[in-house]
C-alpha atoms as a PDB file:
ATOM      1  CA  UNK A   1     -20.111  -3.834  -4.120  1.00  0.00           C
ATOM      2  CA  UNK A   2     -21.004  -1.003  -6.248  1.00  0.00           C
ATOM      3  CA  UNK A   3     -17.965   0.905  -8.766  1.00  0.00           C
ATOM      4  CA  UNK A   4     -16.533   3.765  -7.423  1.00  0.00           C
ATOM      5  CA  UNK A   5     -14.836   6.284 -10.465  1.00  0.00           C
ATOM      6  CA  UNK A   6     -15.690   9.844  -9.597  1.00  0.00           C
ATOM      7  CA  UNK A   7     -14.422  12.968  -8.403  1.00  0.00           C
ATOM      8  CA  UNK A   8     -16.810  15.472  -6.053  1.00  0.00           C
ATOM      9  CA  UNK A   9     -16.006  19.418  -6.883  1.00  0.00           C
ATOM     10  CA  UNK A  10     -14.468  19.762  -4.033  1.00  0.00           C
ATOM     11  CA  UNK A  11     -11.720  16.620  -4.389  1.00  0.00           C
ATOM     12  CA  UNK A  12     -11.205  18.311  -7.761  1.00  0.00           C
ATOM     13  CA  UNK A  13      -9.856  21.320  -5.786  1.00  0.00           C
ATOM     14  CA  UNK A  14      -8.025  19.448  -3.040  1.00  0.00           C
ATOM     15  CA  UNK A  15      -6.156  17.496  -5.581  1.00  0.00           C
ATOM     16  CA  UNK A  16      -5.197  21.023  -7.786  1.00  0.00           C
ATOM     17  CA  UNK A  17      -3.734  21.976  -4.265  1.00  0.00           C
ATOM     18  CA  UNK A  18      -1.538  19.559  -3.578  1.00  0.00           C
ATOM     19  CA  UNK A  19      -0.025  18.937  -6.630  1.00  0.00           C
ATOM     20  CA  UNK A  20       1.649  22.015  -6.567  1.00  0.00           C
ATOM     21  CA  UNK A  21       2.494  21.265  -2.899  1.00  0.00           C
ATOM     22  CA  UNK A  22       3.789  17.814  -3.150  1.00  0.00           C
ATOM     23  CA  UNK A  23       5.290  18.334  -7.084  1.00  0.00           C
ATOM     24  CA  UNK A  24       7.473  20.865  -5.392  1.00  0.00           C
ATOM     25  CA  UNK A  25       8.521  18.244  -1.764  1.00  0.00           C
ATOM     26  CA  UNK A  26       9.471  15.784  -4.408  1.00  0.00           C
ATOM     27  CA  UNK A  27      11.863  17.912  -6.389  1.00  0.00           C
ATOM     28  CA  UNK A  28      13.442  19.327  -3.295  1.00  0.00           C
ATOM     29  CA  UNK A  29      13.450  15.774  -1.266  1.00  0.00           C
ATOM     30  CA  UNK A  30      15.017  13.723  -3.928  1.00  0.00           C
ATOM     31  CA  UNK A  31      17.862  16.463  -4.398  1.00  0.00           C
ATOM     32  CA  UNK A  32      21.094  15.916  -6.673  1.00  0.00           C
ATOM     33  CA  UNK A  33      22.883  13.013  -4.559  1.00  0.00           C
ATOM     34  CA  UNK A  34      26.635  13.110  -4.112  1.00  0.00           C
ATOM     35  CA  UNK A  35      28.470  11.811  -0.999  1.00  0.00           C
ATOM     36  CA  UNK A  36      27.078   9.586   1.868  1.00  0.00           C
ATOM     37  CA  UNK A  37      24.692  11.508   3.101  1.00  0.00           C
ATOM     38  CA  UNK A  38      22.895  12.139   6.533  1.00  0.00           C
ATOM     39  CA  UNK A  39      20.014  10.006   6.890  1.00  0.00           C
ATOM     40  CA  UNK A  40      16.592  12.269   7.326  1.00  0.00           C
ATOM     41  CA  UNK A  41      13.268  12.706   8.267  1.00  0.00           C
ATOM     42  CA  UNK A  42      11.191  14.832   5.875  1.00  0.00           C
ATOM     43  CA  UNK A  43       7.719  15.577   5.151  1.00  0.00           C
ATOM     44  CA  UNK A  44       6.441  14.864   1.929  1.00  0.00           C
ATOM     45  CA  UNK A  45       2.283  16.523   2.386  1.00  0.00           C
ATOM     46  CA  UNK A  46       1.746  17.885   6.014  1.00  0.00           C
ATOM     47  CA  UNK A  47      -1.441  18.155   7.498  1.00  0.00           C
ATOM     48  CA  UNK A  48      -3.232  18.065   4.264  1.00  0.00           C
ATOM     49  CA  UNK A  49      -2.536  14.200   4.022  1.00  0.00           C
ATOM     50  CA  UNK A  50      -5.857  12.391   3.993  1.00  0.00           C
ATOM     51  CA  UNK A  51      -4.866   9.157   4.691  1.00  0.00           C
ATOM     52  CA  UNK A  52      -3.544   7.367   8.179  1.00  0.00           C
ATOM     53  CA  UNK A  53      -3.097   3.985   7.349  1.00  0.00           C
ATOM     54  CA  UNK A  54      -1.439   1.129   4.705  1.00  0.00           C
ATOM     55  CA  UNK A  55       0.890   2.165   2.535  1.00  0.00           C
ATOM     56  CA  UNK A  56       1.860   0.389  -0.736  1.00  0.00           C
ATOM     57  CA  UNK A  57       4.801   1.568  -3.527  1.00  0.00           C
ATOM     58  CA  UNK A  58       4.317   0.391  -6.924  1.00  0.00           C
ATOM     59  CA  UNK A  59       7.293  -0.018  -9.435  1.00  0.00           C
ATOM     60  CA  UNK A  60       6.783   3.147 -10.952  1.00  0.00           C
ATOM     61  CA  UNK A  61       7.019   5.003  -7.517  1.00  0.00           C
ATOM     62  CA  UNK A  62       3.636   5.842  -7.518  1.00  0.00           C
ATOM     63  CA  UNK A  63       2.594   5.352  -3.581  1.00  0.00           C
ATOM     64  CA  UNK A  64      -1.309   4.414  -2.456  1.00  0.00           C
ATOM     65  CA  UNK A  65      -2.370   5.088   1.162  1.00  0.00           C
ATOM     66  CA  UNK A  66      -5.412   3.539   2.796  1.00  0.00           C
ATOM     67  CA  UNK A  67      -7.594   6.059   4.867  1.00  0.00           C
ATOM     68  CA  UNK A  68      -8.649   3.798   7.966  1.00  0.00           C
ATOM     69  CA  UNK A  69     -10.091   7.182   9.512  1.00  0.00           C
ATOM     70  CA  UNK A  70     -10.655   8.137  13.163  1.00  0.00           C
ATOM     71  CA  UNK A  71     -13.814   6.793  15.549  1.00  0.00           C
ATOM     72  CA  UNK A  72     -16.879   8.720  15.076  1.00  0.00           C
ATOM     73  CA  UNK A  73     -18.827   8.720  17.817  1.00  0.00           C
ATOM     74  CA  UNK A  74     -22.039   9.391  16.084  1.00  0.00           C
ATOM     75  CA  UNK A  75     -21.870   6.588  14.049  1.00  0.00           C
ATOM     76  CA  UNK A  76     -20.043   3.864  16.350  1.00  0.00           C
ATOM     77  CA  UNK A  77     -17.266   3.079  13.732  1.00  0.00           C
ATOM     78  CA  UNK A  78     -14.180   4.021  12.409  1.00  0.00           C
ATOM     79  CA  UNK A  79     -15.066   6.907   9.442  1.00  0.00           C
ATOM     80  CA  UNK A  80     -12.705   6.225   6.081  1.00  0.00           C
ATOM     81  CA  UNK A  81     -14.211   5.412   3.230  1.00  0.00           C
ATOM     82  CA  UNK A  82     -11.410   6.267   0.654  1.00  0.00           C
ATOM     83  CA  UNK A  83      -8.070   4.826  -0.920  1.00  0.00           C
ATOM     84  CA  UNK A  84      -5.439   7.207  -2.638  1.00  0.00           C
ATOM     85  CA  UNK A  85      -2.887   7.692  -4.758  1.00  0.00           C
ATOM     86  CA  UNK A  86       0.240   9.800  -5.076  1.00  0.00           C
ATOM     87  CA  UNK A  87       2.751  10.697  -7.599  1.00  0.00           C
ATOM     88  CA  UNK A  88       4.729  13.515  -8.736  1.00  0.00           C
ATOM     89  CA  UNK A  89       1.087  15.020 -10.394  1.00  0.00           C
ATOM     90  CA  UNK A  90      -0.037  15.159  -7.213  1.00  0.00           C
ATOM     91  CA  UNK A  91      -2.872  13.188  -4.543  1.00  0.00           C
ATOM     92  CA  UNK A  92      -6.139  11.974  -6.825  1.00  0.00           C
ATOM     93  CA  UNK A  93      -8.944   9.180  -5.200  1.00  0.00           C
ATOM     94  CA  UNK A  94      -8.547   6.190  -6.206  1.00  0.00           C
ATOM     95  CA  UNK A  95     -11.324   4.230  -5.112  1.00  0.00           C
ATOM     96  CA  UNK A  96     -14.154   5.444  -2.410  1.00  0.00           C
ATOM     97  CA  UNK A  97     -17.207   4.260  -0.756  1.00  0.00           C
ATOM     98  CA  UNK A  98     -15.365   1.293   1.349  1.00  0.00           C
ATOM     99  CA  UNK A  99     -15.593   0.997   4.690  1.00  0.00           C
ATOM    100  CA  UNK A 100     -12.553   1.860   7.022  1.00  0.00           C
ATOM    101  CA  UNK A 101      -9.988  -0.016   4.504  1.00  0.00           C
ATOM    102  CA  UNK A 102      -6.727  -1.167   5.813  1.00  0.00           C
ATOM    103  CA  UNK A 103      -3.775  -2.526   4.190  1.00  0.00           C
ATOM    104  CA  UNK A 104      -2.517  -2.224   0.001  1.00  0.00           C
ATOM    105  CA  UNK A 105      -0.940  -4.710  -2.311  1.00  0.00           C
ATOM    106  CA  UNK A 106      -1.094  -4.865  -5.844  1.00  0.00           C
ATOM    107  CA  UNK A 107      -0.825  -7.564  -8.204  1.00  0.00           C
ATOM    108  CA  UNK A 108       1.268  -8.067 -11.633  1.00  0.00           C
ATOM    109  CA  UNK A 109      -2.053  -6.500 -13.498  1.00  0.00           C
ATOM    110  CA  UNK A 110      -1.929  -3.527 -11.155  1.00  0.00           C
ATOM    111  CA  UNK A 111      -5.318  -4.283  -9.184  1.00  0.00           C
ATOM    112  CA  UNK A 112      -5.164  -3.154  -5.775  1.00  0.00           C
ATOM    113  CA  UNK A 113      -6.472  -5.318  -2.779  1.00  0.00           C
ATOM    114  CA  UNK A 114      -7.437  -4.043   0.565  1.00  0.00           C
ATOM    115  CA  UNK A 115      -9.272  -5.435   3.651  1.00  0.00           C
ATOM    116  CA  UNK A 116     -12.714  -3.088   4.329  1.00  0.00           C
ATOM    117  CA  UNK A 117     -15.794  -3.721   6.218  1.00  0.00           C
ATOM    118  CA  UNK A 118     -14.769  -4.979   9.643  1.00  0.00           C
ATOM    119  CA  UNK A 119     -15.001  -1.604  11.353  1.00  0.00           C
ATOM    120  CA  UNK A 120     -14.706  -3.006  15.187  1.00  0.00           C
ATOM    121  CA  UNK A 121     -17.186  -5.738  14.779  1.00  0.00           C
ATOM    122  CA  UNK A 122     -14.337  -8.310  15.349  1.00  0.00           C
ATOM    123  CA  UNK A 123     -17.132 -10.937  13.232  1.00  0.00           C
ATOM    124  CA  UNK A 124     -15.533 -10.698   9.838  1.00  0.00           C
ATOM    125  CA  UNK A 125     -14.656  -8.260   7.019  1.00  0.00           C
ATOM    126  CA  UNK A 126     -14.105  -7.937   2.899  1.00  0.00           C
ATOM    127  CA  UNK A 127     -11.192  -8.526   0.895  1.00  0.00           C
ATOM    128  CA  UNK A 128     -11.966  -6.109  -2.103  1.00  0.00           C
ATOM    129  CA  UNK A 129     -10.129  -5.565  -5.144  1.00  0.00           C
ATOM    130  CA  UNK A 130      -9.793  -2.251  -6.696  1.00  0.00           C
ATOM    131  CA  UNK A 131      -8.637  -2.426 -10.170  1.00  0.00           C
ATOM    132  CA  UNK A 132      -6.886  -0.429 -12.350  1.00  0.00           C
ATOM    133  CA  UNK A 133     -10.073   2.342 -13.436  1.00  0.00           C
ATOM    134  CA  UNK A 134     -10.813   2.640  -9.790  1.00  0.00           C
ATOM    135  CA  UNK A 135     -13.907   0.111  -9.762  1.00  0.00           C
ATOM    136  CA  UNK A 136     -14.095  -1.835  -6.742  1.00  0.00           C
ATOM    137  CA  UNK A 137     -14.651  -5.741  -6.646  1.00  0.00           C
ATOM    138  CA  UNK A 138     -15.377  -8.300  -3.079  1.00  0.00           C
ATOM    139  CA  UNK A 139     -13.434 -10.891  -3.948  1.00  0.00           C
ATOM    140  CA  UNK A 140     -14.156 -12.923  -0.347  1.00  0.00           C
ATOM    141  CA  UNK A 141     -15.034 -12.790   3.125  1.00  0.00           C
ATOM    142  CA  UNK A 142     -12.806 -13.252   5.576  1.00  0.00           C
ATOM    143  CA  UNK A 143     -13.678 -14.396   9.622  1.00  0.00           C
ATOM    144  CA  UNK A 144     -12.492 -12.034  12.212  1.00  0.00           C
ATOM    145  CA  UNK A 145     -11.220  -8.475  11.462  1.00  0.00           C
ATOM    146  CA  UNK A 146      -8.670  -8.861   8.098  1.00  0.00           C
ATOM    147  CA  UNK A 147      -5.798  -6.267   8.446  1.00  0.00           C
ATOM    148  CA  UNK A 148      -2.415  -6.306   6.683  1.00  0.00           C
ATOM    149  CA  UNK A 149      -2.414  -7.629   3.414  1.00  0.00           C
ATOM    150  CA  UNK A 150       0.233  -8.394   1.537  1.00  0.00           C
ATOM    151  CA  UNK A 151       1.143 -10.405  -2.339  1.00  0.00           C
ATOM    152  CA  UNK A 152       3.841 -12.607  -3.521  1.00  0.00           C
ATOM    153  CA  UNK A 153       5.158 -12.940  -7.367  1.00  0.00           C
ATOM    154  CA  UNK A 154       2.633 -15.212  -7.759  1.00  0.00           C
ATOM    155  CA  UNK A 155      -0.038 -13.290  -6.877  1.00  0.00           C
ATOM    156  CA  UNK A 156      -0.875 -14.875  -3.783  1.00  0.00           C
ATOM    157  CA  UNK A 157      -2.232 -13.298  -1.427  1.00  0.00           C
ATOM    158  CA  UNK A 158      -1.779 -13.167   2.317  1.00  0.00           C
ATOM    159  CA  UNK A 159      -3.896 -11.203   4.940  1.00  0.00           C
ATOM    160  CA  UNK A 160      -3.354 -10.541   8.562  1.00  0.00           C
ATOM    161  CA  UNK A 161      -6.065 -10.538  11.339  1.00  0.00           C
ATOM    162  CA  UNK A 162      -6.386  -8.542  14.094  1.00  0.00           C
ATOM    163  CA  UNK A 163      -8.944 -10.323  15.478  1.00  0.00           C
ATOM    164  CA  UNK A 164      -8.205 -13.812  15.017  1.00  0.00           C
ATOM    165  CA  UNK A 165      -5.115 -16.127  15.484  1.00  0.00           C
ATOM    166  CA  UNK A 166      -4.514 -16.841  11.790  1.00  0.00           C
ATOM    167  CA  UNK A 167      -3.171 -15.713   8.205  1.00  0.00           C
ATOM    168  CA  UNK A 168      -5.240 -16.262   4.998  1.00  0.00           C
ATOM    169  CA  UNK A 169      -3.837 -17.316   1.776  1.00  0.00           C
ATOM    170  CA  UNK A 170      -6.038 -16.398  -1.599  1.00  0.00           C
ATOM    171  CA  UNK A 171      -4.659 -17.341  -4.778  1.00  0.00           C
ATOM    172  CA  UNK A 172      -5.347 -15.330  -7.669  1.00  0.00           C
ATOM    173  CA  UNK A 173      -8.341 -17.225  -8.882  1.00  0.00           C
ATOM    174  CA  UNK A 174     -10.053 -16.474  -5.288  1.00  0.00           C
ATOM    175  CA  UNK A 175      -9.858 -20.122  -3.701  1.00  0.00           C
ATOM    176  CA  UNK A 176      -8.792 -18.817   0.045  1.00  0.00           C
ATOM    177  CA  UNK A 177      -7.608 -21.378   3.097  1.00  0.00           C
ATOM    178  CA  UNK A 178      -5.869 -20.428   6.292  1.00  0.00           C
ATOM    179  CA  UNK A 179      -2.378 -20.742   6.042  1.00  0.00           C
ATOM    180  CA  UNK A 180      -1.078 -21.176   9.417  1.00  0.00           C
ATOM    181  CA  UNK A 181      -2.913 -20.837  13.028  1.00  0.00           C
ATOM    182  CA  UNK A 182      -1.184 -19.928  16.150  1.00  0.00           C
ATOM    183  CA  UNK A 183      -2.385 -17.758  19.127  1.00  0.00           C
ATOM    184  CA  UNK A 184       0.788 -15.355  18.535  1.00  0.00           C
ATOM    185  CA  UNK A 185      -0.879 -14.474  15.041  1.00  0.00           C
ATOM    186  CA  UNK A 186      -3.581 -13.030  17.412  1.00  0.00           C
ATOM    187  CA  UNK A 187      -3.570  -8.933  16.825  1.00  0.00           C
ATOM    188  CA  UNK A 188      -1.003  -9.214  13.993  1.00  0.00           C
ATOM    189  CA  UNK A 189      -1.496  -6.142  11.300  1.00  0.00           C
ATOM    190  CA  UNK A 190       1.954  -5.297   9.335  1.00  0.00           C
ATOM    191  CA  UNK A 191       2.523  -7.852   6.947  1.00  0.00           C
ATOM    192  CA  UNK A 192       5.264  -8.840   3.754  1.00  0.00           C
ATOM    193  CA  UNK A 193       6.700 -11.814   2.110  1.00  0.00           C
ATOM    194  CA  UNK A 194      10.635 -11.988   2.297  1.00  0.00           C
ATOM    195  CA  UNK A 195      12.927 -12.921  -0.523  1.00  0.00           C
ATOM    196  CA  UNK A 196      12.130 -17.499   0.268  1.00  0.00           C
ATOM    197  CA  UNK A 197       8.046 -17.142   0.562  1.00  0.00           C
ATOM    198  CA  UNK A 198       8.234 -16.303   4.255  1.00  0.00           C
ATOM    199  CA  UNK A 199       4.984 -14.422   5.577  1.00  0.00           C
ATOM    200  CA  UNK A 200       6.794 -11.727   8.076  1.00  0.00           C
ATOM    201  CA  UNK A 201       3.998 -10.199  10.506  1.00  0.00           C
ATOM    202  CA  UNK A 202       3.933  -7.624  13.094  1.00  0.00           C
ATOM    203  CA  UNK A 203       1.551  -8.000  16.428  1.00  0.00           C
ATOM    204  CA  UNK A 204       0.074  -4.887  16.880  1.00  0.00           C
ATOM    205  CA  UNK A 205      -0.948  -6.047  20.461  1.00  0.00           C
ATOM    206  CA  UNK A 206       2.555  -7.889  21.443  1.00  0.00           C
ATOM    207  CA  UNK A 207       5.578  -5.929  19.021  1.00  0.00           C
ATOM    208  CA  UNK A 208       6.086  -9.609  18.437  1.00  0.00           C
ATOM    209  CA  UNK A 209       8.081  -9.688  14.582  1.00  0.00           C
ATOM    210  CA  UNK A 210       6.807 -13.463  13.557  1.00  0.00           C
ATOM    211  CA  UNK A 211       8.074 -15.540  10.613  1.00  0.00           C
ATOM    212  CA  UNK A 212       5.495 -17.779   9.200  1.00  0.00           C
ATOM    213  CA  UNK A 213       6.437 -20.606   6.383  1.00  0.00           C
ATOM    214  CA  UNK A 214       4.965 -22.012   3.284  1.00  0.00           C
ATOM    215  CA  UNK A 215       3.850 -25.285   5.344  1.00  0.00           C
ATOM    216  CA  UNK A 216       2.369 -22.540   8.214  1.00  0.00           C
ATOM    217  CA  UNK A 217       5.075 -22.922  11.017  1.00  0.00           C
ATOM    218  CA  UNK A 218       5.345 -20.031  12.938  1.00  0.00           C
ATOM    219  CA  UNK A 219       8.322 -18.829  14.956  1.00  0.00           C
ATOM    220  CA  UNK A 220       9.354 -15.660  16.581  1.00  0.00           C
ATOM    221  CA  UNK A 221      11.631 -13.197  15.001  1.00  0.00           C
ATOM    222  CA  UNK A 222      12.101 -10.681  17.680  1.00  0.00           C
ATOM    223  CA  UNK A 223      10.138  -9.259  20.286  1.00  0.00           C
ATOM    224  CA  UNK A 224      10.613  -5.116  20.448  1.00  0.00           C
ATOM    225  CA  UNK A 225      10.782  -4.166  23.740  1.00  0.00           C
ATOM    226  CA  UNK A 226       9.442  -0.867  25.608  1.00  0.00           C
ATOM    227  CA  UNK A 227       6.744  -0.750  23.576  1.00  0.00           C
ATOM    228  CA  UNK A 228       3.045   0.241  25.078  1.00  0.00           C
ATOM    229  CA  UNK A 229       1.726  -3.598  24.717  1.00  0.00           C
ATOM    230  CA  UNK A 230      -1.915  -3.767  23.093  1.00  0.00           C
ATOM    231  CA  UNK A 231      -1.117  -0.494  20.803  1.00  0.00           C
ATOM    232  CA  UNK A 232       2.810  -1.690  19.762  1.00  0.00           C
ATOM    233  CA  UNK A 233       3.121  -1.939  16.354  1.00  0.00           C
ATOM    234  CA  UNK A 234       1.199  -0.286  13.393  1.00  0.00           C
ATOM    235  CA  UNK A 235       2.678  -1.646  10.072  1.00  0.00           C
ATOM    236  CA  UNK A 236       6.024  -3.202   9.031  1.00  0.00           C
ATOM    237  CA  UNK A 237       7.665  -3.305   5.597  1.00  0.00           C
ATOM    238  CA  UNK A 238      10.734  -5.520   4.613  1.00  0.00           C
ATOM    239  CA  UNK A 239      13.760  -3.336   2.935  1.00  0.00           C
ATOM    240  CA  UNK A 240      17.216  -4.188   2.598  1.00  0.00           C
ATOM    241  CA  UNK A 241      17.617  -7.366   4.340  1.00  0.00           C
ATOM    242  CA  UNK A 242      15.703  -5.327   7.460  1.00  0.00           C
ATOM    243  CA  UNK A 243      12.158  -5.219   8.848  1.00  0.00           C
ATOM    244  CA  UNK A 244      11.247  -1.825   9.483  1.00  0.00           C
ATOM    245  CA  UNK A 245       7.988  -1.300  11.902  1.00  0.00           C
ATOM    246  CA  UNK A 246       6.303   1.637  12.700  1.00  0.00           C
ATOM    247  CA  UNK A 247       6.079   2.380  16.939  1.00  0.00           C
ATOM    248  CA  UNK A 248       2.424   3.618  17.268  1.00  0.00           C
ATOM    249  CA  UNK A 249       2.287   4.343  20.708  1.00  0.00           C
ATOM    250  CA  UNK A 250       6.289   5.160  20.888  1.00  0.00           C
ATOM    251  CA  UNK A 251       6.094   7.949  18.027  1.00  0.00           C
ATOM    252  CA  UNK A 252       9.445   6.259  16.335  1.00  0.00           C
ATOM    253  CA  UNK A 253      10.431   3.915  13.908  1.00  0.00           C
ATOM    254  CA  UNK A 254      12.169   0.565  14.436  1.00  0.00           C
ATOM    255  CA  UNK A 255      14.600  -1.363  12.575  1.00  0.00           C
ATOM    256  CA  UNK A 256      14.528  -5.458  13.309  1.00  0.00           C
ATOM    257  CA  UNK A 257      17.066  -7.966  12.121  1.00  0.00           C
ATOM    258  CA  UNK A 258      16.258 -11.273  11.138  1.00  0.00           C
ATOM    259  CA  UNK A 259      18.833 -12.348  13.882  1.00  0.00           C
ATOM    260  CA  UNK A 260      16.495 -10.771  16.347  1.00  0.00           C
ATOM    261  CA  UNK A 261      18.500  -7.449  16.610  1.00  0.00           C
ATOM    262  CA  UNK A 262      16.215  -4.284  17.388  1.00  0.00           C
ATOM    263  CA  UNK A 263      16.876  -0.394  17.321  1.00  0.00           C
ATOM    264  CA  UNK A 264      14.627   2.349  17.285  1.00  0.00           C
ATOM    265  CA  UNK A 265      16.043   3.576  13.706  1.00  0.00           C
ATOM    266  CA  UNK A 266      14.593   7.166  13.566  1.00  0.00           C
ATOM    267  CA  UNK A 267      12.254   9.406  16.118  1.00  0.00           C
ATOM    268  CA  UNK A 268      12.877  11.528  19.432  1.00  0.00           C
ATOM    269  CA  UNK A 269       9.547   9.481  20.732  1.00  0.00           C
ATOM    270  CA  UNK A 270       7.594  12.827  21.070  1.00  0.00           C
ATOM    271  CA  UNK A 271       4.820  13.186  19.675  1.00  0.00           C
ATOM    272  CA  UNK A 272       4.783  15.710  16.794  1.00  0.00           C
ATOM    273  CA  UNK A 273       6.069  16.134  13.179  1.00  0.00           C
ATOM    274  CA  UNK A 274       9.668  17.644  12.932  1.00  0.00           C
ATOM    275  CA  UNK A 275      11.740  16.522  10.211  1.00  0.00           C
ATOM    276  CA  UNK A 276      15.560  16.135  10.577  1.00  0.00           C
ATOM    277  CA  UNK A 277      17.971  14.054  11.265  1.00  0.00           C
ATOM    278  CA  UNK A 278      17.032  10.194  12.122  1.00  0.00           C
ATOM    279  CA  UNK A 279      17.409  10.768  15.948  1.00  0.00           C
ATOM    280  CA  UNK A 280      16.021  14.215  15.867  1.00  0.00           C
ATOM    281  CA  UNK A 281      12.825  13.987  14.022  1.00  0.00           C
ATOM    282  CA  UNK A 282       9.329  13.149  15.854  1.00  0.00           C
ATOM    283  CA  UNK A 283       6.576  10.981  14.731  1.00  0.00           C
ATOM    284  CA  UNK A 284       3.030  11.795  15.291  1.00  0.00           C
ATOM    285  CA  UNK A 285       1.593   8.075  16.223  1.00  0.00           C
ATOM    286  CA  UNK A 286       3.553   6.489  12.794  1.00  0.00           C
ATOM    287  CA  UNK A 287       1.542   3.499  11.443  1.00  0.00           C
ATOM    288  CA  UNK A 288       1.490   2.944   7.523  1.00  0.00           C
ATOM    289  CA  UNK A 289       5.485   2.035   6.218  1.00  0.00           C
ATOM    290  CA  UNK A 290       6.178   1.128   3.007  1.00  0.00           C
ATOM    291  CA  UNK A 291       9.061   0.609   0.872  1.00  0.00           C
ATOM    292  CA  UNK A 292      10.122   2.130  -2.783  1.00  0.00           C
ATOM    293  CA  UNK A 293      13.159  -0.175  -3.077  1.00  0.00           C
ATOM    294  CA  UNK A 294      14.015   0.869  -6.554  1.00  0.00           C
ATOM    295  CA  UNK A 295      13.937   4.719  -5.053  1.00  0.00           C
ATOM    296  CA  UNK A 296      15.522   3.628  -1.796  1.00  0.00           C
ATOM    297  CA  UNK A 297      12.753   5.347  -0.069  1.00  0.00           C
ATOM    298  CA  UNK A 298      10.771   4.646   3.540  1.00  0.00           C
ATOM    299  CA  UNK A 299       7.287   6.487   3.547  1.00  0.00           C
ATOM    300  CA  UNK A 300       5.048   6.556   6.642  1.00  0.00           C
ATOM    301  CA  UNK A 301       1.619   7.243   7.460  1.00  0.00           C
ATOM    302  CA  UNK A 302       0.803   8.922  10.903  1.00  0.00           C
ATOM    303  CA  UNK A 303      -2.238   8.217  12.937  1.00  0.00           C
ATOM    304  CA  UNK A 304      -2.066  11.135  14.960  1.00  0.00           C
ATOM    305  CA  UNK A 305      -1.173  14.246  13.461  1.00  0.00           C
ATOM    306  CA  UNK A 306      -1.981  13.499   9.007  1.00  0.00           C
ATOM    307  CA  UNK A 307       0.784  13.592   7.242  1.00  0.00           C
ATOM    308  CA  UNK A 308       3.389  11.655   4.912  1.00  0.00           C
ATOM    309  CA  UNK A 309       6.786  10.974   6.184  1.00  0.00           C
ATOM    310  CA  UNK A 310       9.576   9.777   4.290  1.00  0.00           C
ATOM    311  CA  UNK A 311      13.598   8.824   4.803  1.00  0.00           C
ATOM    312  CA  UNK A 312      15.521   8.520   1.562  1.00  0.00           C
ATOM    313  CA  UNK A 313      18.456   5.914   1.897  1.00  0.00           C
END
């Protein structure tokens, strides 16, 4: 896969933009504290977001978003070919020239993994790692159509398939074996590792929340019900002792206990983007969620109308 380090004169532009734009959200979203406060909804970068799917928060707060793009009809795939990332300078590329990438983890070094190349084909797709300067590396193939991915302390990492009944395991030197295999892992996206080495997935098809082990027995979690089953869940991120999974098809946000407990945490379930308070504020087809837990932050992605959400704790 060839490197991909450079800025067009146009991205130069866009990123001048809205680093004034989001420089000024942050400042006025992280505010002075004081009191329990009301929980909100607020918009980080409106419509000039140009990313819709994973989200990934790395210690320093900086946040990278995944830009699986929208079907093109012309060219009979999905059309994002670029990987971001955020801070309080503003939104820069990161890496570009993949194909429809989904997912973000990053390891200790502060490479960046991501699942490209499966575009609808459902036959298999590429792990790739992008590291630090923004060059891009394959580091394997994977059968089926690779989706979440997410990384322990170890490095390990663990990928989710949307179009195949299992969950890959690649250790850092790049030796990769299936790590559990069970029809429920069918359509599974949203992935994270919990605090004992658990794999916690999401089933985009099902809104099945699944707990896979070490030795790759999988049980069920919690099913989320009303959802619109075979567009449930987009992505899920663990926070607080919680699992927190974005409603696609629902326009909301749901909160999942490990005792099988769920709530729809924040969203009116119309479809737009007004911030506010938790059960005030509307989603716009919500799909990326990560979590800043030093920050005590919740971004999300939308899939519908761009932009990047976030509720402060």
């Amino acid at each position: 896969m060839k490197n991909h380090n450079f800025f067009t004169k146009s991205t130069v532009l866009f990123i001048a933009f809205i680093t004034v734009f989001f420089t000024g959200c942050v400042k006025d979203f992280i505010g002075h504290g004081g009191g329990k406060k009301t929980l909100k909804v607020k918009t980080i970068i409106g419509t000039d977001f140009p990313a819709n799917d994973g989200l990934h928060v790395a210690p320093d707060g900086t946040l990278y978003a995944s830009n699986f793009g929208v079907f093109d009809p012309a060219l009979g795939k999905y059309n994002g070919t670029q990987v971001f990332e955020i801070d309080k300078r503003g939104v820069k590329v990161k890496a570009e020239g993949l194909e429809a990438p989904m997912g973000s983890a990053e390891d200790s070094n502060g490479n960046l993994y991501f699942n490209t190349e499966n575009n609808n084909d459902a036959v298999s797709g590429v792990l790739v790692k992008v590291a630090p300067d923004g060059s891009s590396s394959k580091i394997t193939e994977i059968p089926g159509w690779p989706s979440g991915v997410t990384i322990d302390e170890q490095d390990v990492l663990y990928i989710a398939n949307f179009f195949a009944p299992t969950i890959h395991k690649v250790l850092p030197d790049g030796t990769i074996s299936i790590l559990a295999t069970d029809d429920r892992l069918f359509g599974c996206v949203g992935i994270d590792v919990d605090d004992e080495g658990n794999i916690i997935t999401a089933n985009f098809f099902t809104a099945d929340i699944l707990k896979v082990t070490q030795e790759g027995e999988v049980s069920l979690i919690a099913n989320i019900p009303n959802t619109t089953q075979g567009f449930a869940i987009g992505y899920m991120t663990l926070f607080e002792d919680d699992i927190y999974a974005t409603g696609i098809s629902e326009n909301v946000i749901y909160k999942v206990g490990f005792d099988g407990t769920t709530e729809v945490f924040a969203g009116t379930g119309e479809n737009g983007s007004v911030d506010g308070k938790l059960n005030e504020a509307s989603f716009s087809a919500p799909n990326g969620i990560a979590a800043d837990e030093r920050r005590r932050i919740l971004y999300i992605s939308q899939y519908g109308e761009p932009g990047l959400r976030a509720i402060k704790f």
